[in-house]
Protein backbone atom coordinates (compact mmCIF):
# COMPACT_ATOMS: atom_id res chain seq x y z
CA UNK A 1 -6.51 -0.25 -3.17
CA UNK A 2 -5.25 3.38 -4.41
CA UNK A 3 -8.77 4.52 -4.04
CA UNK A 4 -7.73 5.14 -0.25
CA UNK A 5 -5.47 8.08 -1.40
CA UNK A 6 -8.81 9.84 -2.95
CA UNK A 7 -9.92 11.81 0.12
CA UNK A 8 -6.37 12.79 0.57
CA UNK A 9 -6.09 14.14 -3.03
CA UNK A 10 -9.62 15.75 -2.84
CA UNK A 11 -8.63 18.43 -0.43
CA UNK A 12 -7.35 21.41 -2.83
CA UNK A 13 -3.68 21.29 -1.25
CA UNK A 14 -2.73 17.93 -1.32
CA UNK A 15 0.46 18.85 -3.33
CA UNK A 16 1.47 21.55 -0.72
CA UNK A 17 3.91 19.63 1.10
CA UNK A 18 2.17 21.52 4.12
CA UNK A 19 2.39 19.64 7.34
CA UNK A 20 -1.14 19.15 7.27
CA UNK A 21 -1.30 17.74 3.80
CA UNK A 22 1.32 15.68 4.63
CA UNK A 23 0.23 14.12 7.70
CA UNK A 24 -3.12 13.09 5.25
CA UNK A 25 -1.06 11.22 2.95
CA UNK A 26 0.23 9.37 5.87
CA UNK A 27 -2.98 8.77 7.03
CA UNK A 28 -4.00 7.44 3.95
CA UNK A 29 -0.44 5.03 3.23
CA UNK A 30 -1.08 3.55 6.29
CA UNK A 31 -4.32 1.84 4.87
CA UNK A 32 -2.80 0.45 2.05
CA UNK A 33 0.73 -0.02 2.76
CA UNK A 34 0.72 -3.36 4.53
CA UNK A 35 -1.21 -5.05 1.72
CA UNK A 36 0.84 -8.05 -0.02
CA UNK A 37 0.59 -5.88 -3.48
CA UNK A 38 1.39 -2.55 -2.53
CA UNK A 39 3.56 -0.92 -4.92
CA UNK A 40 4.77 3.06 -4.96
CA UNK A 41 5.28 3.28 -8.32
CA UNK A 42 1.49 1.67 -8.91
CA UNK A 43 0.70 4.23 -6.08
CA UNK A 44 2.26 7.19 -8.17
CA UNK A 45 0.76 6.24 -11.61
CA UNK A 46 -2.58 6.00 -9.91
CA UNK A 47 -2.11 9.31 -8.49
CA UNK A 48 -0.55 10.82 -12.38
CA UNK A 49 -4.17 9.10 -14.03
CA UNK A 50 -6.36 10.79 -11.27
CA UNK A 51 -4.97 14.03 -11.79
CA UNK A 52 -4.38 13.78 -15.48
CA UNK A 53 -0.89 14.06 -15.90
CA UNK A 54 1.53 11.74 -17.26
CA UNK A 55 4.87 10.84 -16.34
CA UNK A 56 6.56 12.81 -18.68
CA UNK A 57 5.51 16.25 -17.21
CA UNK A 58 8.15 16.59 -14.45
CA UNK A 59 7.60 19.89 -14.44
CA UNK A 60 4.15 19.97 -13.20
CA UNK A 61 3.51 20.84 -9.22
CA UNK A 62 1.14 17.88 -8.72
CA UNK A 63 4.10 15.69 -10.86
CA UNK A 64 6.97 17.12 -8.06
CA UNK A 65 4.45 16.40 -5.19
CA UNK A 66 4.02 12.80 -6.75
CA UNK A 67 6.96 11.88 -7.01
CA UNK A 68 7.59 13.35 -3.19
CA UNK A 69 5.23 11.33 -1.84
CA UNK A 70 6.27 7.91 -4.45
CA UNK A 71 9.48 8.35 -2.68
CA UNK A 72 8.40 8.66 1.13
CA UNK A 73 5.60 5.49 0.23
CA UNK A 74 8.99 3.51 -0.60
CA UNK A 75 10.76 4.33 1.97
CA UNK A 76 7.91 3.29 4.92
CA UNK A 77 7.45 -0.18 2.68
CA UNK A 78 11.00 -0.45 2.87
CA UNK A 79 11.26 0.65 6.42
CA UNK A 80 8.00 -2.25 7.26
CA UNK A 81 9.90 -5.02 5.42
CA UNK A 82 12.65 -4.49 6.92
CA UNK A 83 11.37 -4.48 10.27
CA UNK A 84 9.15 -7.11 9.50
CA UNK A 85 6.19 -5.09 10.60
């Protein structure tokens, strides 16, 4: 299911926080996020593997942007079940 974030994380800026770049990972959460087993923190370790960091390099710009988007990937799953949509 994380596979959907690929094309978003193949464009060299992905970690950028630029509008564009965010408005991709958007884009891409809303193909996944309404699945049953959709899980951020799944989302965020698939994300760590495809870049090759792990989760103890906080320090890293892709690990910031990660945990960025782990955090705005909760809160639309959280926002949906809430909602009910």
């Amino acid at each position: 299911m994380y596979q959907a974030l690929d094309k978003f994380m193949n464009i060299e800026t992905w970690h950028s926080y630029h509008p564009l770049d965010e408005a991709r990972f958007f884009q891409a959460l809303h193909t996944i996020v309404h699945e049953p087993d959709f899980n951020a923190d799944q989302m965020a370790e698939y994300m760590r593997e495809k870049v090759g960091i792990d989760r103890n390099e906080e320090e890293h710009p892709y690990a910031k942007a990660i945990e960025h988007f782990q955090a705005a990937a909760w809160a639309v799953r959280q926002y949906l079940d809430a909602t009910q949509n």
